[in-house]
C-alpha atoms as a PDB file:
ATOM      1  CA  UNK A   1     106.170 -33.686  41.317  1.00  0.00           C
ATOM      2  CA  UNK A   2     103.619 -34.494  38.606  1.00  0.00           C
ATOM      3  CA  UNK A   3     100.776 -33.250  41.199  1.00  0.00           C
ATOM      4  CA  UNK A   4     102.656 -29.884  41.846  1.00  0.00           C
ATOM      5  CA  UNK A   5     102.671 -29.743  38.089  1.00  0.00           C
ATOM      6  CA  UNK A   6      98.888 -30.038  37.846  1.00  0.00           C
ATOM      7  CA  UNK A   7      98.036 -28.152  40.550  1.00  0.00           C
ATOM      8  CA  UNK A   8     100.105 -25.503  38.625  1.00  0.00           C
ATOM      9  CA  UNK A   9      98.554 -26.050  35.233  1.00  0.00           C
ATOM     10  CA  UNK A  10      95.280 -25.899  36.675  1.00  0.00           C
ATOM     11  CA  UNK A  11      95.919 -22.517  38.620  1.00  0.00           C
ATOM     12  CA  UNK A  12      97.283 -20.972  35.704  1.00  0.00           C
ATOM     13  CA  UNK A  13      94.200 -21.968  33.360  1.00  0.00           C
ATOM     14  CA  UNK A  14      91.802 -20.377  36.169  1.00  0.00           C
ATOM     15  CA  UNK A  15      94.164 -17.727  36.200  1.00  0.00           C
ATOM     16  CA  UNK A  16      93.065 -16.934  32.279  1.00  0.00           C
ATOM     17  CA  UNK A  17      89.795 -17.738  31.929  1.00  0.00           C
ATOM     18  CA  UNK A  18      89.345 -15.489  35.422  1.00  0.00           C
ATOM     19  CA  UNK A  19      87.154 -17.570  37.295  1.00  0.00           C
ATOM     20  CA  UNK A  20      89.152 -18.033  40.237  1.00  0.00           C
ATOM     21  CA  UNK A  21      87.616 -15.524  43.298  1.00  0.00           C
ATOM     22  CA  UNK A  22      90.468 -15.654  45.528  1.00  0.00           C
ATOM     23  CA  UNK A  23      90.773 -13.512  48.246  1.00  0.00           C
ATOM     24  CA  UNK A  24      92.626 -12.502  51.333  1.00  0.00           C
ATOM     25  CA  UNK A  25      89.711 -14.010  53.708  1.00  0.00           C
ATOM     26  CA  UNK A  26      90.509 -17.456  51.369  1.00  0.00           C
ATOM     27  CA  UNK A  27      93.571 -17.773  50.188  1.00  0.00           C
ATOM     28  CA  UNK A  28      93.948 -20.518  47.862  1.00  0.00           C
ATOM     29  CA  UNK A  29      90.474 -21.499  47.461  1.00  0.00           C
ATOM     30  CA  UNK A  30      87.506 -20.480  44.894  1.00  0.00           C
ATOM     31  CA  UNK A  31      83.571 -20.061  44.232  1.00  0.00           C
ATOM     32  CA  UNK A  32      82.267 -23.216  42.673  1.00  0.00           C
ATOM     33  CA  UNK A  33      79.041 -24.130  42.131  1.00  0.00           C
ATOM     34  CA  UNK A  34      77.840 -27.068  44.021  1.00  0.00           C
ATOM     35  CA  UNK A  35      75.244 -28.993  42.297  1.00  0.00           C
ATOM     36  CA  UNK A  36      74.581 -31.846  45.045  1.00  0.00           C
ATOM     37  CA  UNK A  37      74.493 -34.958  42.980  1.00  0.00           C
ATOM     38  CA  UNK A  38      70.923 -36.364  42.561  1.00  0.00           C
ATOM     39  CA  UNK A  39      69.394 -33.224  43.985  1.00  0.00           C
ATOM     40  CA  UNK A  40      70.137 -30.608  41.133  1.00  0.00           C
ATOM     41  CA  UNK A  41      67.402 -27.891  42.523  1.00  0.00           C
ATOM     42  CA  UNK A  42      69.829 -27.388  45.467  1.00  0.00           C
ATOM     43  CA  UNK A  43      72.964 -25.563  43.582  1.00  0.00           C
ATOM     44  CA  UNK A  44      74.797 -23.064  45.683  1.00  0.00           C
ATOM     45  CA  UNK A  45      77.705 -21.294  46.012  1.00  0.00           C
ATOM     46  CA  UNK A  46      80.401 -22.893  47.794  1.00  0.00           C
ATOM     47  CA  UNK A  47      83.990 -22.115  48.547  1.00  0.00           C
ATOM     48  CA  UNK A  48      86.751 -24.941  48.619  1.00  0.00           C
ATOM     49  CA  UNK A  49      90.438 -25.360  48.112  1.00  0.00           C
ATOM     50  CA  UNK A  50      91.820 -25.487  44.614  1.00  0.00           C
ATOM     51  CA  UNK A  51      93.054 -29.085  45.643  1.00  0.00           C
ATOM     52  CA  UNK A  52      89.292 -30.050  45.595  1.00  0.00           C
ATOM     53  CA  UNK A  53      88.428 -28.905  42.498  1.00  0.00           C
ATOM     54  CA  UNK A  54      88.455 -31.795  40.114  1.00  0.00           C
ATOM     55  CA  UNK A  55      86.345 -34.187  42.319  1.00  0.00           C
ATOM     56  CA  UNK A  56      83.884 -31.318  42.114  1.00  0.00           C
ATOM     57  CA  UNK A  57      84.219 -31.033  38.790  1.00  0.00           C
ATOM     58  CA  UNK A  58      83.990 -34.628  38.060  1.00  0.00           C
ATOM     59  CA  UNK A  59      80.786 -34.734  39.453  1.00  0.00           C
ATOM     60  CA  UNK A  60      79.139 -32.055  37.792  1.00  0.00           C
ATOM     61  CA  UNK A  61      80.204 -29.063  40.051  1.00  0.00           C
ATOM     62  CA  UNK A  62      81.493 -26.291  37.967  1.00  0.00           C
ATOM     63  CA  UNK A  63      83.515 -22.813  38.494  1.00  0.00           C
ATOM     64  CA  UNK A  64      82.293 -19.400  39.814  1.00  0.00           C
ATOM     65  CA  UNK A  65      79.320 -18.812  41.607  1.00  0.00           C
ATOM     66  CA  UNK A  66      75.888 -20.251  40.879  1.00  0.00           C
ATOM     67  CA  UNK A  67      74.940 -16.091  40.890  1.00  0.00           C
ATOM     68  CA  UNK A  68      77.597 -15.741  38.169  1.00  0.00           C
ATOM     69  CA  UNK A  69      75.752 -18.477  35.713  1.00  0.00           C
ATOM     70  CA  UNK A  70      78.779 -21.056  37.463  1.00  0.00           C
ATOM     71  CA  UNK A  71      75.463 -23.800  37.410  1.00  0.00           C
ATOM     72  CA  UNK A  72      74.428 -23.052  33.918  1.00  0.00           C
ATOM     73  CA  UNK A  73      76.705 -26.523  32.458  1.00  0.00           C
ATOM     74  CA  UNK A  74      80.029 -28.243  32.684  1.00  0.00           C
ATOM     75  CA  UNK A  75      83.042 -26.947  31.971  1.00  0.00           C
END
């Protein structure tokens, strides 16, 4: 229950701030921007499941494209 709940809190705040890229080719994943730990210089574009998101986030990952400025600093 308390990860539906979270899941849901965290689709709702993407949901505002409009950074989720969802689409009918993914459905229920988004852009992030991967920076590879350790190698920094190698940021792209990746898409992933929502459920992935904060162990992307935690290590330094953020959302949106790199393109969009999605590698320009944590969230």
């Amino acid at each position: 229950m308390k990860r539906k709940l979270a899941l849901a809190v965290l689709l709702v705040v993407l949901a505002v701030f409009g950074v989720a890229v969802v689409s009918a080719d993914s459905p229920g994943k988004i852009d992030i921007c991967h920076i590879p730990p350790g190698n920094p210089a190698n940021a792209h574009t990746i898409n992933v499941s929502v459920r992935a998101i904060p162990a992307h986030l935690a290590h330094g990952d953020t959302l949106g494209s790199c393109d969009d400025g999605g590698g320009g600093g944590p969230v």
